[in-house]
N, C-alpha and C. Protein backbone atom coordinates (compact mmCIF):
# COMPACT_ATOMS: atom_id res chain seq x y z
N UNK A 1 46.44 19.18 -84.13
CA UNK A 1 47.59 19.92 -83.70
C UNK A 1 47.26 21.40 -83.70
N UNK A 2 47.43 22.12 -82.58
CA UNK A 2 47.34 23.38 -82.43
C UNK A 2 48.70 24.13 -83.12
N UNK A 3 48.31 25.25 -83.76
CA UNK A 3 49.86 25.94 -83.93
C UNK A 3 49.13 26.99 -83.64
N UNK A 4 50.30 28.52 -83.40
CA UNK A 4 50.15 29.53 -83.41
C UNK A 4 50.57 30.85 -84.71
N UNK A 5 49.27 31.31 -84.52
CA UNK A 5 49.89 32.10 -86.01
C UNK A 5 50.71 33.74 -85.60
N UNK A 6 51.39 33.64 -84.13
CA UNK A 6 52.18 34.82 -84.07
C UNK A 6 53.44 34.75 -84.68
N UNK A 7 54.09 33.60 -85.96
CA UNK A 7 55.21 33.56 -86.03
C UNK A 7 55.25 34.28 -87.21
N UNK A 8 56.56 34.98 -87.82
CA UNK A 8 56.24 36.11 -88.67
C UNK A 8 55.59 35.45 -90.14
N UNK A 9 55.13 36.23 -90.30
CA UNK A 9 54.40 36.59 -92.29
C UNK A 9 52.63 35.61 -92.22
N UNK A 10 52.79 35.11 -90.48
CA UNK A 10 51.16 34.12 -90.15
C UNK A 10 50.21 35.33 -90.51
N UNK A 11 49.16 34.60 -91.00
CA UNK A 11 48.23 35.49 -91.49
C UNK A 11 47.25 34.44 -91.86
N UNK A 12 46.08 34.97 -91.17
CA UNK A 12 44.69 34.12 -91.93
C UNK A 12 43.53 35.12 -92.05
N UNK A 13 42.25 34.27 -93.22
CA UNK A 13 40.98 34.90 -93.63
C UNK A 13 40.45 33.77 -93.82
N UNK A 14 39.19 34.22 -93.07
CA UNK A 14 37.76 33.43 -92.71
C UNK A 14 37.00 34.19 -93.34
N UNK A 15 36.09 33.06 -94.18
CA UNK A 15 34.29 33.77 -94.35
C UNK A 15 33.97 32.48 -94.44
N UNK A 16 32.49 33.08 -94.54
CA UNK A 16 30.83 31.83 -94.27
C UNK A 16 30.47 31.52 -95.70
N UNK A 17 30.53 30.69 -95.86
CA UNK A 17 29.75 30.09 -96.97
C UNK A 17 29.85 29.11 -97.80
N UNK A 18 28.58 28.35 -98.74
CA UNK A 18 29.18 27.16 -98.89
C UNK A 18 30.12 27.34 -100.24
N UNK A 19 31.13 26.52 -99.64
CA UNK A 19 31.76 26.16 -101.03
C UNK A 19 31.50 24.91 -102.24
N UNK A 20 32.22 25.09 -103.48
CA UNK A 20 31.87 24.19 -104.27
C UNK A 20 32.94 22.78 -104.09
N UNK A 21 32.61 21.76 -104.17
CA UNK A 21 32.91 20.65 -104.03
C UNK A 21 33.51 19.67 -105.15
N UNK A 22 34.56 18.99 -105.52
CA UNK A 22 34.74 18.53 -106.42
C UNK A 22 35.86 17.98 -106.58
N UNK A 23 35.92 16.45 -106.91
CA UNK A 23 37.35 15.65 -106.52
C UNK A 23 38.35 15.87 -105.36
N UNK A 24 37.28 16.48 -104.60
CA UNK A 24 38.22 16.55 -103.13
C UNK A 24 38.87 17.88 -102.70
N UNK A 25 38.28 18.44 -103.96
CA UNK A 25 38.91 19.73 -103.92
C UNK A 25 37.62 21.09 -103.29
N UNK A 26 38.02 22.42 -102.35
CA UNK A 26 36.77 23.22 -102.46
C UNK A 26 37.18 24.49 -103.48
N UNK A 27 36.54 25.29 -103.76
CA UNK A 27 36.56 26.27 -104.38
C UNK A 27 35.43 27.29 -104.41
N UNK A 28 35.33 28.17 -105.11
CA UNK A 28 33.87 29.11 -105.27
C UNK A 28 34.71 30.58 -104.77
N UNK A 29 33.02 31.01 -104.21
CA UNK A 29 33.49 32.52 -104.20
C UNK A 29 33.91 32.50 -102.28
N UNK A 30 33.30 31.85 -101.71
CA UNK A 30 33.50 31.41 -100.19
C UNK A 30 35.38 31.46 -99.76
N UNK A 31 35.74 30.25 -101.27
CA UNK A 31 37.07 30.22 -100.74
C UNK A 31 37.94 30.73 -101.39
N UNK A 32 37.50 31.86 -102.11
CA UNK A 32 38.27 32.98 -103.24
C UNK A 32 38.22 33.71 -102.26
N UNK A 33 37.06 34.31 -101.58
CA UNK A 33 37.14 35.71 -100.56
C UNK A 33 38.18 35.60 -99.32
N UNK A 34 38.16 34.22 -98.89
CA UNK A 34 38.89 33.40 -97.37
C UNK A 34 40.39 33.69 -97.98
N UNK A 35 40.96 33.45 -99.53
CA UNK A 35 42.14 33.93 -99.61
C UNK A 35 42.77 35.23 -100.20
N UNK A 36 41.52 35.66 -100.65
CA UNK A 36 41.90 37.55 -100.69
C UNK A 36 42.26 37.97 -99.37
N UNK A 37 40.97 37.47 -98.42
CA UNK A 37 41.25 38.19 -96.87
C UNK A 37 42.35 38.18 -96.18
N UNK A 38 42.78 36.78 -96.87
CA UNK A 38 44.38 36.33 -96.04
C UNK A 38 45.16 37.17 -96.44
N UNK A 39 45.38 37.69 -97.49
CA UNK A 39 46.38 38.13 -98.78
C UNK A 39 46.57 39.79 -97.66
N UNK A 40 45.32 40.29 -97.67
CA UNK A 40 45.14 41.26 -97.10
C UNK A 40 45.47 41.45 -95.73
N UNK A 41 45.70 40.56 -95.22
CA UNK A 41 45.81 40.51 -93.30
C UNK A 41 47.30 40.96 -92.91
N UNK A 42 47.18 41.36 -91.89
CA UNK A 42 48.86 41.83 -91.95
C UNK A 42 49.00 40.89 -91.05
N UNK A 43 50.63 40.74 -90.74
CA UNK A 43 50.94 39.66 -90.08
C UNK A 43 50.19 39.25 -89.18
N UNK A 44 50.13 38.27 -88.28
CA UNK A 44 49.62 38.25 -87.39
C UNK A 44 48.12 38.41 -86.81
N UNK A 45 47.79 38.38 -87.61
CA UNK A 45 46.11 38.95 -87.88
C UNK A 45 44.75 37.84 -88.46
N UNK A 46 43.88 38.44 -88.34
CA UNK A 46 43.02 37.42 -88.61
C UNK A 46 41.93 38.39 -89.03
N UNK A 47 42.13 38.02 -90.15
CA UNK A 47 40.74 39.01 -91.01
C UNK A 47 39.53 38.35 -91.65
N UNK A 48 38.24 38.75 -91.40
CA UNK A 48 37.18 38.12 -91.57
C UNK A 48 36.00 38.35 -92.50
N UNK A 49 35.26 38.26 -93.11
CA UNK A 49 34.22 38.60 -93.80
C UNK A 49 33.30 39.37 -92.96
N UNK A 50 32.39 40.21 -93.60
CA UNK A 50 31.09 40.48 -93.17
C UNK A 50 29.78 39.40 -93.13
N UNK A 51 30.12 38.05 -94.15
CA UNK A 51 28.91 37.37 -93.74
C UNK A 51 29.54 36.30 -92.38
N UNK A 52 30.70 35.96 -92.21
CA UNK A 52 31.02 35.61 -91.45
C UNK A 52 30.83 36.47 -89.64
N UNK A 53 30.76 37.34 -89.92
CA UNK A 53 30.61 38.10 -88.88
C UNK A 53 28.66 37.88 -88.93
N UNK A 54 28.05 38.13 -89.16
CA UNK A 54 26.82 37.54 -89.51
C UNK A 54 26.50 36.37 -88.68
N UNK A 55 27.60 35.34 -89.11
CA UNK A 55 26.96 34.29 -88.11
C UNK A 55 27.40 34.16 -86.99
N UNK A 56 28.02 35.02 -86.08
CA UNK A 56 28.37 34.68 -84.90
C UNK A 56 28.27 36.36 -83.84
N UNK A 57 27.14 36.42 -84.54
CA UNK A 57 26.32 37.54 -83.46
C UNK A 57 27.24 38.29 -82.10
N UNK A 58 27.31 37.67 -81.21
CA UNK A 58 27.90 37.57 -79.96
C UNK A 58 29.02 38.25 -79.92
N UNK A 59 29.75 37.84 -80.80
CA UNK A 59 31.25 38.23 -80.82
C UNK A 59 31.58 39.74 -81.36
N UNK A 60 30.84 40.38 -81.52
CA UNK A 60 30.60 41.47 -82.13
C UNK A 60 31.67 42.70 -81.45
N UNK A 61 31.92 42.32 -80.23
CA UNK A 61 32.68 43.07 -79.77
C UNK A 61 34.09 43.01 -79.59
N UNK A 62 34.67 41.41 -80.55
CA UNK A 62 35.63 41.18 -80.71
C UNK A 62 36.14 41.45 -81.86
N UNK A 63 35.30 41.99 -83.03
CA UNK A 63 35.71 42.11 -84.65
C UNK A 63 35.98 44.03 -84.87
N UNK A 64 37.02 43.79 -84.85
CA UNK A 64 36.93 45.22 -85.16
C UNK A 64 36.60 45.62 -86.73
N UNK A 65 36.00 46.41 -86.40
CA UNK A 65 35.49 47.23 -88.20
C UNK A 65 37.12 47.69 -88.77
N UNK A 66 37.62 47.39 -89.99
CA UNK A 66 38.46 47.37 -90.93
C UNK A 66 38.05 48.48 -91.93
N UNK A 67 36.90 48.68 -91.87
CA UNK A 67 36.33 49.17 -93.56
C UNK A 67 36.53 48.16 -94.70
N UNK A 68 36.23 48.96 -95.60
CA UNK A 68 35.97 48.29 -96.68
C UNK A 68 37.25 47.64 -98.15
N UNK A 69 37.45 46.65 -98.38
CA UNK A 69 38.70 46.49 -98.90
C UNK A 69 38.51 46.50 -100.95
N UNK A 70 39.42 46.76 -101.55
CA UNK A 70 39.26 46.06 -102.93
C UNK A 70 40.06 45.42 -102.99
N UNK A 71 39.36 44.19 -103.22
CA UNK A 71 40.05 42.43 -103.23
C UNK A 71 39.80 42.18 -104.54
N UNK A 72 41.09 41.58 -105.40
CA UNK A 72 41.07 40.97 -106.40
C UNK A 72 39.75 40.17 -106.66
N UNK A 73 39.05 40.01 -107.95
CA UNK A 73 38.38 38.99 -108.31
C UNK A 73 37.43 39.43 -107.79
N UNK A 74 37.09 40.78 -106.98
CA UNK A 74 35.08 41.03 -106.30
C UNK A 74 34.98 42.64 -107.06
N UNK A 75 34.38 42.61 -107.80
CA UNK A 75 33.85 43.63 -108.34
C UNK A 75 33.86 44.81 -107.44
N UNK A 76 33.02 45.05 -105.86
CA UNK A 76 32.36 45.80 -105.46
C UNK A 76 34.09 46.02 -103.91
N UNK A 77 33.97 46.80 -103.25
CA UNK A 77 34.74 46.62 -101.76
C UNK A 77 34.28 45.62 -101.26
N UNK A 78 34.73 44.93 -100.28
CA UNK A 78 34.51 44.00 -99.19
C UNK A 78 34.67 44.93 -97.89
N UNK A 79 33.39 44.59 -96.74
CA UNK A 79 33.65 45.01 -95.72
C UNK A 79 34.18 43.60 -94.97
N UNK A 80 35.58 44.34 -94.55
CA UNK A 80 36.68 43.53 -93.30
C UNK A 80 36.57 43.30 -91.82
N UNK A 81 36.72 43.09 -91.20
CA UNK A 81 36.84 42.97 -90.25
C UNK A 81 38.26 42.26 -89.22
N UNK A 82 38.72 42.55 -88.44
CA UNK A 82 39.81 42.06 -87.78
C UNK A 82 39.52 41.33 -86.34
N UNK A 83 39.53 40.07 -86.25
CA UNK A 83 39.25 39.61 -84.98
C UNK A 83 40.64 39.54 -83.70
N UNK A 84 39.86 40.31 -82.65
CA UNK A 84 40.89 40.75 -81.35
C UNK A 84 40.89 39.72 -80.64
N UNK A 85 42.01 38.72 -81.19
CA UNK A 85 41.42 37.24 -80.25
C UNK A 85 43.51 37.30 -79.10
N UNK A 86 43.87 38.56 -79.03
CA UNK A 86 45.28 38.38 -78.27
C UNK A 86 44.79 38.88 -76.59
């Protein structure tokens, strides 16, 4: 099922990496960063990692640079990114 995330308070975060596995459940730092990013996204938006941006080369001209965020739980900034997918 397709939905759309223009309806208000939609918000998602993507990154690359593997997560940890366990009774069905994922977790790690992969899917700690995927829900800081969300946390961080303003409505409507779709905010992404820097290693995620990493793997999809090409698109480079669709991610806009965000700068750098402080996300709960990461020591250092995160560089953001916002994908222009409207």
């Amino acid at each position: 099922m397709r939905r759309s995330i223009r309806g208000p308070g939609r918000r998602i975060g993507a990154s690359a990496g593997e997560p940890v596995e366990e009774g069905g459940d994922l977790f790690g730092v992969t899917v700690t960063l995927a829900a800081r990013l969300c946390q961080h996204a303003e409505p409507g938006t779709i905010v992404v990692s820097s290693e995620l941006r990493a793997c999809c080369p090409d698109s480079e001209r669709r991610l806009i640079d965000r700068g750098e965020a402080s996300l709960k739980g990461f020591p250092e900034p995160v560089r953001t990114y916002e994908l222009a997918w409207r």
